[in-house]
C-alpha atoms as a PDB file:
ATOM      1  CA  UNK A   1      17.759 -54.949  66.759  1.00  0.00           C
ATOM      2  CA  UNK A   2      17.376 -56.896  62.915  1.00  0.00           C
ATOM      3  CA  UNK A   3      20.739 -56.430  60.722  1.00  0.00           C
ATOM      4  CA  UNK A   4      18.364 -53.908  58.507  1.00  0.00           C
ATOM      5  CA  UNK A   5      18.004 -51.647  61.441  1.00  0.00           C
ATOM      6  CA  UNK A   6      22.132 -51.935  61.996  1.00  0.00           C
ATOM      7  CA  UNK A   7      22.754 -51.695  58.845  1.00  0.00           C
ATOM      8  CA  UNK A   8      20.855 -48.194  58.566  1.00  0.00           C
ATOM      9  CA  UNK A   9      22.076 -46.641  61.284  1.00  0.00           C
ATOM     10  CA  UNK A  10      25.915 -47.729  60.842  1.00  0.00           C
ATOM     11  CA  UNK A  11      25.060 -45.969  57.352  1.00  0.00           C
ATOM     12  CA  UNK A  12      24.000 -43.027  59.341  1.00  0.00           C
ATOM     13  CA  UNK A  13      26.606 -42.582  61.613  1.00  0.00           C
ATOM     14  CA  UNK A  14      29.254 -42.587  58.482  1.00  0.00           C
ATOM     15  CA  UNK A  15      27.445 -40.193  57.085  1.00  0.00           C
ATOM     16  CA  UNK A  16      27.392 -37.539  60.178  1.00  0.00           C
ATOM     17  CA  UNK A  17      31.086 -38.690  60.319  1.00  0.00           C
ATOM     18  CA  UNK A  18      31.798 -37.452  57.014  1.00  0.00           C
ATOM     19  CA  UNK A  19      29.883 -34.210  56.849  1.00  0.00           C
ATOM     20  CA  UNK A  20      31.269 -33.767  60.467  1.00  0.00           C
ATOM     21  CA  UNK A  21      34.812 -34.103  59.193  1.00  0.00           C
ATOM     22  CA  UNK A  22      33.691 -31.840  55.930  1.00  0.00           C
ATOM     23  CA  UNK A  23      32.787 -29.203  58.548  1.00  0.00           C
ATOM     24  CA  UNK A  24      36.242 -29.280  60.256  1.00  0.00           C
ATOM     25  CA  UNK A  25      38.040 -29.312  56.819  1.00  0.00           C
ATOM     26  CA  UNK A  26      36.082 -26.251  55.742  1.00  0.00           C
ATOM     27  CA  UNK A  27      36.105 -24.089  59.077  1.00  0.00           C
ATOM     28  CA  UNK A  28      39.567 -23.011  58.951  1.00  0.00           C
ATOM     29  CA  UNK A  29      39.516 -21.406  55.454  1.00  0.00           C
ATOM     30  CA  UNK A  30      35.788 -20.076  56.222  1.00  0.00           C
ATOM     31  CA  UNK A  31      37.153 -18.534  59.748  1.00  0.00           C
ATOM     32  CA  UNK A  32      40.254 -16.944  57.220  1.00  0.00           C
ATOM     33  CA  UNK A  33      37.945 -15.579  54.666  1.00  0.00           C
ATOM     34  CA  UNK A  34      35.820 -14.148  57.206  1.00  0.00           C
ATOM     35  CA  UNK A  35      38.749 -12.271  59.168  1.00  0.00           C
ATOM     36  CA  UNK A  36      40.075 -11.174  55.886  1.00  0.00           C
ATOM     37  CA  UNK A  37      37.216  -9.240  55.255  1.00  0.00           C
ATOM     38  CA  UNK A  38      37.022  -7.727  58.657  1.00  0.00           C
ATOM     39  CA  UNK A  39      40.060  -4.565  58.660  1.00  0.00           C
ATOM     40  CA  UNK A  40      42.288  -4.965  61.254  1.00  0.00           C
ATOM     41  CA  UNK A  41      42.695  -1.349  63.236  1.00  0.00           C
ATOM     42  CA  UNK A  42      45.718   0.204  62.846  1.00  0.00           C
ATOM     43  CA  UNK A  43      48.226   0.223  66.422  1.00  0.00           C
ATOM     44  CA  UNK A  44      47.258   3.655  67.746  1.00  0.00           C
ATOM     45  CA  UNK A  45      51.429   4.190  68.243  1.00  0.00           C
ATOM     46  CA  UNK A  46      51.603   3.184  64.572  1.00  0.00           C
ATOM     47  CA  UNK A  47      49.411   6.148  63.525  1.00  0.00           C
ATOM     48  CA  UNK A  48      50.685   8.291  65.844  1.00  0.00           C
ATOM     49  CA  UNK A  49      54.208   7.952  64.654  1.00  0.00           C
ATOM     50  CA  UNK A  50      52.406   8.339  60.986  1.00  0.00           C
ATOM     51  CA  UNK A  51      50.851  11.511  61.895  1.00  0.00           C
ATOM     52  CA  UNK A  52      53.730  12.986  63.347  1.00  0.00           C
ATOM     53  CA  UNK A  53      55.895  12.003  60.482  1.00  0.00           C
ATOM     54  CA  UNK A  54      53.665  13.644  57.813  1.00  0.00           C
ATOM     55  CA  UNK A  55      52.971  16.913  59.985  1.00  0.00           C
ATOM     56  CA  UNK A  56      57.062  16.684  60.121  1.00  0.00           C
ATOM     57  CA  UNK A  57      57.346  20.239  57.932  1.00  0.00           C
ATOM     58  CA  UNK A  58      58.582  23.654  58.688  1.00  0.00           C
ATOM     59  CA  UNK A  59      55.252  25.138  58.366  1.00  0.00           C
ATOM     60  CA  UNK A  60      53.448  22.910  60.749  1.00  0.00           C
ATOM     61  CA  UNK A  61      56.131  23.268  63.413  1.00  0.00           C
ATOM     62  CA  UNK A  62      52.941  24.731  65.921  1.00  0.00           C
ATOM     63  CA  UNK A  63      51.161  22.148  64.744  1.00  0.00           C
ATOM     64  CA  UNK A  64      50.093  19.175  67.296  1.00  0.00           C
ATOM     65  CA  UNK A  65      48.912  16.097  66.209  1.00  0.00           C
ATOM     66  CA  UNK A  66      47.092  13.344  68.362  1.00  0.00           C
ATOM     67  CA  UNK A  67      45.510  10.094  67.729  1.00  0.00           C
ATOM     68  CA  UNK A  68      41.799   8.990  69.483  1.00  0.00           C
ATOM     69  CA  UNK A  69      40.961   5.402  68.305  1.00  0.00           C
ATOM     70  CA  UNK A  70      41.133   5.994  64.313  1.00  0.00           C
ATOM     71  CA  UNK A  71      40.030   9.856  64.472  1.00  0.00           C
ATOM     72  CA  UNK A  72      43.345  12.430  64.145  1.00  0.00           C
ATOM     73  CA  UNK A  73      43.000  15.447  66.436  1.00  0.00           C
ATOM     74  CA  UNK A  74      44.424  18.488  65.191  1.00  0.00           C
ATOM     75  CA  UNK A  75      45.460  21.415  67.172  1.00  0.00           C
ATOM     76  CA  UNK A  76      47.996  24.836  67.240  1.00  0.00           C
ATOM     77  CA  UNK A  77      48.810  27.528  64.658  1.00  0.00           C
ATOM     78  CA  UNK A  78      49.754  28.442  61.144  1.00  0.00           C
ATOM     79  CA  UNK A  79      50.672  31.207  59.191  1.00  0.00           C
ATOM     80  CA  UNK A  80      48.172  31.437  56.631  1.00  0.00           C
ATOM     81  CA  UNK A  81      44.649  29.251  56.373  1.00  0.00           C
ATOM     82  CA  UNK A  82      46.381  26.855  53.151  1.00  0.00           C
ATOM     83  CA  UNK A  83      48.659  25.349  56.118  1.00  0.00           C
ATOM     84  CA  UNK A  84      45.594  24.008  58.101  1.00  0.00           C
ATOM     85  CA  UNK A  85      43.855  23.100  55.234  1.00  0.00           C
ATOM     86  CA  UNK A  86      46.842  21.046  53.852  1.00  0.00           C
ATOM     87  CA  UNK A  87      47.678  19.535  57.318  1.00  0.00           C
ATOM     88  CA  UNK A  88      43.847  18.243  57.382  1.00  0.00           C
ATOM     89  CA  UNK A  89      44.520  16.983  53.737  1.00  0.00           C
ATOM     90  CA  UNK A  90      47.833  14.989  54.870  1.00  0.00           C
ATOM     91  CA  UNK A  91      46.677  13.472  58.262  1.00  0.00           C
ATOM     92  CA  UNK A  92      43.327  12.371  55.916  1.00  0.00           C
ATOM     93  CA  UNK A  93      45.841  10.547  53.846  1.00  0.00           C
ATOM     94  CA  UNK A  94      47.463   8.689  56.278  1.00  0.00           C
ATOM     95  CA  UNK A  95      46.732   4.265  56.486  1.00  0.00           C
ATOM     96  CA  UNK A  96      44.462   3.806  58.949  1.00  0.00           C
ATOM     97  CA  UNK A  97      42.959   7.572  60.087  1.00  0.00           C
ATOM     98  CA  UNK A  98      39.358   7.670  58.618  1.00  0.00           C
ATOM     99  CA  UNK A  99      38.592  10.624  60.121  1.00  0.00           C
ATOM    100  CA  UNK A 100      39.993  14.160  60.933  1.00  0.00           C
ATOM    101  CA  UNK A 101      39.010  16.667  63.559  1.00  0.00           C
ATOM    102  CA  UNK A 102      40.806  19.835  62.616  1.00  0.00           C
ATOM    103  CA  UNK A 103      40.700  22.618  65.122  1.00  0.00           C
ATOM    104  CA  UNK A 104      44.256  24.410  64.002  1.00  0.00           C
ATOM    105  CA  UNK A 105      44.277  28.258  64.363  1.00  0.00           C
ATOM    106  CA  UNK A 106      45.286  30.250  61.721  1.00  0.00           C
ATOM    107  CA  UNK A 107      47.259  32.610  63.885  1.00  0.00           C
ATOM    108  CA  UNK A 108      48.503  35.630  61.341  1.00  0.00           C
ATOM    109  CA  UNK A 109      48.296  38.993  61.570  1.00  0.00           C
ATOM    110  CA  UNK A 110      45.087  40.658  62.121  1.00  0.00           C
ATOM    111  CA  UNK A 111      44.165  43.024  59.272  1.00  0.00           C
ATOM    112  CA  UNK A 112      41.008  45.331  59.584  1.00  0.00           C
ATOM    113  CA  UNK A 113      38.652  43.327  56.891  1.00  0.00           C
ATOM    114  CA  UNK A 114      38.442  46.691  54.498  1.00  0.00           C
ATOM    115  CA  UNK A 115      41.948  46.123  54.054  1.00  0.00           C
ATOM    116  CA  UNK A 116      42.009  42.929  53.091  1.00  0.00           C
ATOM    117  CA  UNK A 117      39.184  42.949  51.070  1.00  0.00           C
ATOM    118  CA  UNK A 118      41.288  45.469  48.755  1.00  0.00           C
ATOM    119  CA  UNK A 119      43.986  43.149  48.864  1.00  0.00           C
ATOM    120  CA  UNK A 120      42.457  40.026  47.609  1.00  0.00           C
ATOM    121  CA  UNK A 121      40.473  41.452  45.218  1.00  0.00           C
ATOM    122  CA  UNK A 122      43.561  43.221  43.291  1.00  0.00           C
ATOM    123  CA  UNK A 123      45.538  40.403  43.906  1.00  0.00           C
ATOM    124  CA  UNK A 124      42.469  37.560  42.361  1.00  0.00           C
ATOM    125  CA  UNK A 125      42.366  40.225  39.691  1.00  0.00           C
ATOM    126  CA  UNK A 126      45.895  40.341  38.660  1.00  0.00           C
ATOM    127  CA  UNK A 127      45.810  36.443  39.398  1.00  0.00           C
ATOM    128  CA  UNK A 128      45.392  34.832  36.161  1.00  0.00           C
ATOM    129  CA  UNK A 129      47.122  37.374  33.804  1.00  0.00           C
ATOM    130  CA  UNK A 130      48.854  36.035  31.000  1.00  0.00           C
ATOM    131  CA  UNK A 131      46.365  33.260  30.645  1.00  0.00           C
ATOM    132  CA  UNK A 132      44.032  34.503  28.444  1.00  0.00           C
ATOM    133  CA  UNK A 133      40.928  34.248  31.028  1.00  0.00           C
ATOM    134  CA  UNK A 134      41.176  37.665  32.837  1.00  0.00           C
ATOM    135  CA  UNK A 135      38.042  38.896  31.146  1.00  0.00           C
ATOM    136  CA  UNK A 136      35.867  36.091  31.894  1.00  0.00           C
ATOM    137  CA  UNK A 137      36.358  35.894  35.448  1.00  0.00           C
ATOM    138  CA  UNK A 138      33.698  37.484  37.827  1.00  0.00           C
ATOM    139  CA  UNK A 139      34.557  36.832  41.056  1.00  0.00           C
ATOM    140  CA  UNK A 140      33.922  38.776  44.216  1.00  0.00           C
ATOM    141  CA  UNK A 141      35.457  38.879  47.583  1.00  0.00           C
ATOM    142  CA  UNK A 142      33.421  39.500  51.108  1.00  0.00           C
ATOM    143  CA  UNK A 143      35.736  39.786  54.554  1.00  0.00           C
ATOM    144  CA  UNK A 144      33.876  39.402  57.514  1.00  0.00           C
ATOM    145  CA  UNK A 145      35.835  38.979  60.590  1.00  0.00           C
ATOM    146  CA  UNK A 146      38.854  37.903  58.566  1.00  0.00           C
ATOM    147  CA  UNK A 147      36.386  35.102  56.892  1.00  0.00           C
ATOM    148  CA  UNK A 148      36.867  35.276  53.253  1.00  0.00           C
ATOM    149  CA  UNK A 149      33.337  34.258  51.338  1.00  0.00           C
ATOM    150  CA  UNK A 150      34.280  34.210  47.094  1.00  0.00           C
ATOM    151  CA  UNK A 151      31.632  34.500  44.977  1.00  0.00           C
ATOM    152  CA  UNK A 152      31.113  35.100  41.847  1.00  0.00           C
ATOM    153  CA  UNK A 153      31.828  33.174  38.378  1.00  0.00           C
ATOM    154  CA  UNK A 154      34.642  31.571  37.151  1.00  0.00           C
ATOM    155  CA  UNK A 155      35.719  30.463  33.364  1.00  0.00           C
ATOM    156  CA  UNK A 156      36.641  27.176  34.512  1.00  0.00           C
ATOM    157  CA  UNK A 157      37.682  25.245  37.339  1.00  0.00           C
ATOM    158  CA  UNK A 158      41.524  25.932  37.574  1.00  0.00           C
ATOM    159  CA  UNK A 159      40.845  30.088  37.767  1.00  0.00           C
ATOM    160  CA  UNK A 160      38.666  29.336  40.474  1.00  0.00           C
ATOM    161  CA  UNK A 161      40.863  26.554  42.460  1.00  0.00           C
ATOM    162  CA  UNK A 162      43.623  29.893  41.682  1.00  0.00           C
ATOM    163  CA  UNK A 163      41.500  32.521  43.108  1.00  0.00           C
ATOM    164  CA  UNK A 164      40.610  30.259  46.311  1.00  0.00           C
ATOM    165  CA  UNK A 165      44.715  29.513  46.542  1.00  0.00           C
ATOM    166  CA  UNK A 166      44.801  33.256  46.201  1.00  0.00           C
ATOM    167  CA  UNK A 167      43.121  33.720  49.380  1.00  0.00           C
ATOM    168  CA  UNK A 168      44.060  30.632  51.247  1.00  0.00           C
ATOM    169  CA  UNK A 169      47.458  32.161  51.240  1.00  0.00           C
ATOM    170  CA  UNK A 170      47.013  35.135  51.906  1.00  0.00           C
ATOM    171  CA  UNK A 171      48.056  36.695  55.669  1.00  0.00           C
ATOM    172  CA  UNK A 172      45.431  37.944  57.796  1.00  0.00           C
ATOM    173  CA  UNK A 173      42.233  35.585  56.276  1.00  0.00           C
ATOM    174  CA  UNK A 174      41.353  33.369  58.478  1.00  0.00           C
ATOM    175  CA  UNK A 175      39.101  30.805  56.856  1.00  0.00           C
ATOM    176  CA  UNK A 176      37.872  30.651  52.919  1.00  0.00           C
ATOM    177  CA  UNK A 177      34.369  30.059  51.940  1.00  0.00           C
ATOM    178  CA  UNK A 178      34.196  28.559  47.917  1.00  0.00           C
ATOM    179  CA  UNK A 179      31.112  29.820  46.557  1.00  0.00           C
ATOM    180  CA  UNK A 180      32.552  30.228  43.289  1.00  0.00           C
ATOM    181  CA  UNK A 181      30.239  29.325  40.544  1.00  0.00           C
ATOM    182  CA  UNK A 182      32.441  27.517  37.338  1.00  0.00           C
ATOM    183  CA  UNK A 183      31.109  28.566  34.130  1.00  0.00           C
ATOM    184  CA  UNK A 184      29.737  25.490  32.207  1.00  0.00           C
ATOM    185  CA  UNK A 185      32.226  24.160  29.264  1.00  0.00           C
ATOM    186  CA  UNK A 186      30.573  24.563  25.738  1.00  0.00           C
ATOM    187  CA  UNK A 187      32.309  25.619  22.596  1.00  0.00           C
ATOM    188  CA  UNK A 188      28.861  28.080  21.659  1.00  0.00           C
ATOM    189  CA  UNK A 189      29.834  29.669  25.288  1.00  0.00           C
ATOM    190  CA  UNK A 190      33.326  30.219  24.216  1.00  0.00           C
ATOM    191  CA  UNK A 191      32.544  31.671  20.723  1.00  0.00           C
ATOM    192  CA  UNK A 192      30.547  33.968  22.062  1.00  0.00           C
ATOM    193  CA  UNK A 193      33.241  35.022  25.274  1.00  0.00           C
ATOM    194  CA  UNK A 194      35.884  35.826  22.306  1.00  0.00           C
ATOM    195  CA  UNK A 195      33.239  37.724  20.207  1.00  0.00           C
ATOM    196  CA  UNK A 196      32.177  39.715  22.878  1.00  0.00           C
ATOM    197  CA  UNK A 197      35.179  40.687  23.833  1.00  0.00           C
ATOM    198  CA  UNK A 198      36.406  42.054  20.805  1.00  0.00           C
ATOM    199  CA  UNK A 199      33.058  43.650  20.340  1.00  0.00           C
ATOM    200  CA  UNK A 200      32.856  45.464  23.500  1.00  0.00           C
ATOM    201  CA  UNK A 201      37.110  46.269  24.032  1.00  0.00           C
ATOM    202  CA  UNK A 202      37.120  47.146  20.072  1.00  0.00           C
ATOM    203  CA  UNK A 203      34.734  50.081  20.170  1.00  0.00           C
ATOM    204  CA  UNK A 204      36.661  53.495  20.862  1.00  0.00           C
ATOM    205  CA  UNK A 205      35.729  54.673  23.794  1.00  0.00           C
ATOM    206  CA  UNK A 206      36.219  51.510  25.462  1.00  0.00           C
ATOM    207  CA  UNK A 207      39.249  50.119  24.699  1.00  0.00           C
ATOM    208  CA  UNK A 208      40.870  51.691  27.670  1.00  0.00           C
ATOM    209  CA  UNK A 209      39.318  48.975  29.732  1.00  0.00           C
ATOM    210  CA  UNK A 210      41.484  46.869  28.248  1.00  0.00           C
ATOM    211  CA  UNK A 211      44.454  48.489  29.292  1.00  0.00           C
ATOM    212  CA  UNK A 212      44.796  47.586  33.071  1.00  0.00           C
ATOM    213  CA  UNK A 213      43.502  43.983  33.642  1.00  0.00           C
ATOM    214  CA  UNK A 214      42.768  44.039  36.806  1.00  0.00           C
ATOM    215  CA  UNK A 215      39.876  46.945  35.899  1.00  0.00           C
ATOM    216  CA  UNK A 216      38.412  45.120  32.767  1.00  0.00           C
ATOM    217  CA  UNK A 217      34.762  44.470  31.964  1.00  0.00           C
ATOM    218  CA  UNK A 218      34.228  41.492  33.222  1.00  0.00           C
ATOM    219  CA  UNK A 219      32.581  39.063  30.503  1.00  0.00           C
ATOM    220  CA  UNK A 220      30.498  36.277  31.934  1.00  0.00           C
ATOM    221  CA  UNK A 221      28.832  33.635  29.689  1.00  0.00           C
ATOM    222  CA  UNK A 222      26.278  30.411  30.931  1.00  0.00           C
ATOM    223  CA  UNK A 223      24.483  28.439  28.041  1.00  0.00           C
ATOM    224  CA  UNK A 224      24.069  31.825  25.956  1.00  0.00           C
ATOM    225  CA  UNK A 225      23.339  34.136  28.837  1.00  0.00           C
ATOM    226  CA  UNK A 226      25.804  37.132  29.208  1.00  0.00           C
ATOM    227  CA  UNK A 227      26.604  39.188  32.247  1.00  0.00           C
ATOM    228  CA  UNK A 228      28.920  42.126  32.487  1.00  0.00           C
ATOM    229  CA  UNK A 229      30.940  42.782  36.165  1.00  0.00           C
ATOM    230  CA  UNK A 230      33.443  45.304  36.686  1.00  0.00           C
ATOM    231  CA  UNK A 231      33.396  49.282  37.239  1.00  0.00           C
ATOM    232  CA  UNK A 232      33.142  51.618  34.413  1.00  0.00           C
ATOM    233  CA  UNK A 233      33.835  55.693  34.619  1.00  0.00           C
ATOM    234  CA  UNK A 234      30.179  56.619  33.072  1.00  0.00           C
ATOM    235  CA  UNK A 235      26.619  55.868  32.677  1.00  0.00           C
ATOM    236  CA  UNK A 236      27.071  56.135  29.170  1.00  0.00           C
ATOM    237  CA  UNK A 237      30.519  53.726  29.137  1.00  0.00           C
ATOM    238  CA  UNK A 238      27.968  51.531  30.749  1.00  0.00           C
ATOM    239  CA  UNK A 239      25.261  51.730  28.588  1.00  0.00           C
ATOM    240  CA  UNK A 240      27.109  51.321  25.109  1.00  0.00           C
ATOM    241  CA  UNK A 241      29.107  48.527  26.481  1.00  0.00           C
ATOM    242  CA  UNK A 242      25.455  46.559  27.370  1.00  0.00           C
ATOM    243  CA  UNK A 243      24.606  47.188  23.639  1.00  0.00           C
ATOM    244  CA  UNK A 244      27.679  46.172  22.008  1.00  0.00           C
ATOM    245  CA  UNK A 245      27.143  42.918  23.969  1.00  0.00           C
ATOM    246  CA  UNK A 246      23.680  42.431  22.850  1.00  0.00           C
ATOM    247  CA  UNK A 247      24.771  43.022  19.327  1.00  0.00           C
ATOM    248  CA  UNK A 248      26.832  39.235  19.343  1.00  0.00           C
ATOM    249  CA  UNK A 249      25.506  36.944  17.572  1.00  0.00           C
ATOM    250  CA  UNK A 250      24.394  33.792  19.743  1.00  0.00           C
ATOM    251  CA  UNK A 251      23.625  35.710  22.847  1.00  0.00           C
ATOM    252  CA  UNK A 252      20.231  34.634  24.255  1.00  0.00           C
ATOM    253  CA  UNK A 253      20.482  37.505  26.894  1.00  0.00           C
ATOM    254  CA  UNK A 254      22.399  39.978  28.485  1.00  0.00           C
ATOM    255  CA  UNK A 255      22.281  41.313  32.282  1.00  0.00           C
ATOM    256  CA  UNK A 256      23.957  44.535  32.814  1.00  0.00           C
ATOM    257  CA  UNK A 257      25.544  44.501  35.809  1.00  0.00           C
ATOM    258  CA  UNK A 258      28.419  47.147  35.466  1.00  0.00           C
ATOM    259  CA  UNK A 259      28.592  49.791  38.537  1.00  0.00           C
ATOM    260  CA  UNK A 260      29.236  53.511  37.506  1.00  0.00           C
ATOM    261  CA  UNK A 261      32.049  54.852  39.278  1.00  0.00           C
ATOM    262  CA  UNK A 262      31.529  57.546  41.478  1.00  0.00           C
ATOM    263  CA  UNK A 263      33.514  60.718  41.185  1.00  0.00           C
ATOM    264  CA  UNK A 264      35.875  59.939  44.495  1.00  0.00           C
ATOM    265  CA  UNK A 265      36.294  56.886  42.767  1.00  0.00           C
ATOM    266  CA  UNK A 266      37.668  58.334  39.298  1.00  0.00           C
ATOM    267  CA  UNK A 267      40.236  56.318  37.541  1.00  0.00           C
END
């Protein structure tokens, strides 16, 4: 072999020597910044004793909590449906759980679904009073099999987050179904709310609806639209209080929707 031919491949070898020794200089901090970004799983004792410790509350005391890899089982009885819904929301929040399998039974007293339709509707009635917001809520109440479905409209988010609290803690319902719809925010919306209102509970023969406010007309307002809710005492209550509302000035349209009581049902 000449001294050219040495002389290249000595070059060579130094070469592989020095990436080679590159390589073994870089590995350790690649190897670190890889295992950094994997998550290291939480000890299954360590969220056990977690889960425990957050379900660690007088209401939850027939509550039973249980770990499965990173999944939180939940099992037992509450009270009223808020307690399962909030022990869901505090094993959720605990390091480490990403999932929750919530099969807690809301164990109450049974109460026939007539009855407790009756309930929740005078109590989400009465539930915002003081507020100024009575009015221009519209939401209704179906109880199937102790299942509570609310529907209706809302004025904004926090009298419907209310009326589903309203329910959720109530004895005897057994799960809550939000269907609420939340009235859209718009300061054309509220103008015409306030005007209507006065309009409608300033005319004589029906300002007694403004009396009692759980048994109000219900004013409803979307982008210019208005909808009236609620039970009047006559056809004709009914009928002037859907042409006072037309008379506002903004209102794109107006949907009726007031029931007539009927005479068993007098006020």
């Amino acid at each position: 072999m000449n001294n050219g031919t040495r002389t290249h491949n000595a070059g060579t070898a130094r070469m592989l020597t020095l990436l080679l020794a590159g390589s073994l200089v870089l590995a350790p901090g690649a190897l670190q910044s890889r295992a950094a970004s994997v998550p290291l799983q939480a000890d299954a004792s360590q969220l056990q004793t977690e889960l425990s410790k957050t379900l660690n509350k007088k209401q939850f005391s027939g509550v039973q909590g249980s770990v499965q890899g990173t999944t939180a089982l939940l099992k037992g009885t509450v009270d009223v449906f808020d307690d399962k819904e909030e022990a869901g929301k505090r094993a959720r929040h605990v390091k480490g759980i990403t999932a929750v399998d919530n099969e807690i039974q809301v164990a109450g007293p049974s109460v026939p679904d007539a009855e407790l339709q009756q309930k929740l509707v005078k109590a989400i009635s009465y539930d915002r009073v003081g507020y100024g917001t009575t009015a221009f809520n519209a939401v209704s109440v179906v109880v199937h099999g102790g299942n509570v479905t609310l529907g209706g409209h809302a004025y904004g988010p926090v009298d419907a987050a209310s009326a589903v609290a309203v329910a959720s803690n109530t004895k005897g319902v057994r799960d809550v179904i939000n269907e609420i719809q939340v009235d859209p925010t718009s300061p054309m919306d509220d103008r015409i709310r306030i005007q209507a209102a006065r309009t409608i509970y300033g005319f004589p023969s029906l300002n007694k609806y403004a009396i009692d406010p759980a048994k109000p007309i219900r004013i409803s307002v979307q982008n210019g639209n208005l909808t009236l809710y609620g039970v009047v005492n006559s056809q004709s209550d009914k009928d002037v209080a859907g042409l006072r509302a037309n008379s506002v000035p903004g209102v794109f349209k107006v949907v009726n929707n007031l029931q007539v009581a009927t005479s068993s049902e007098g006020r």
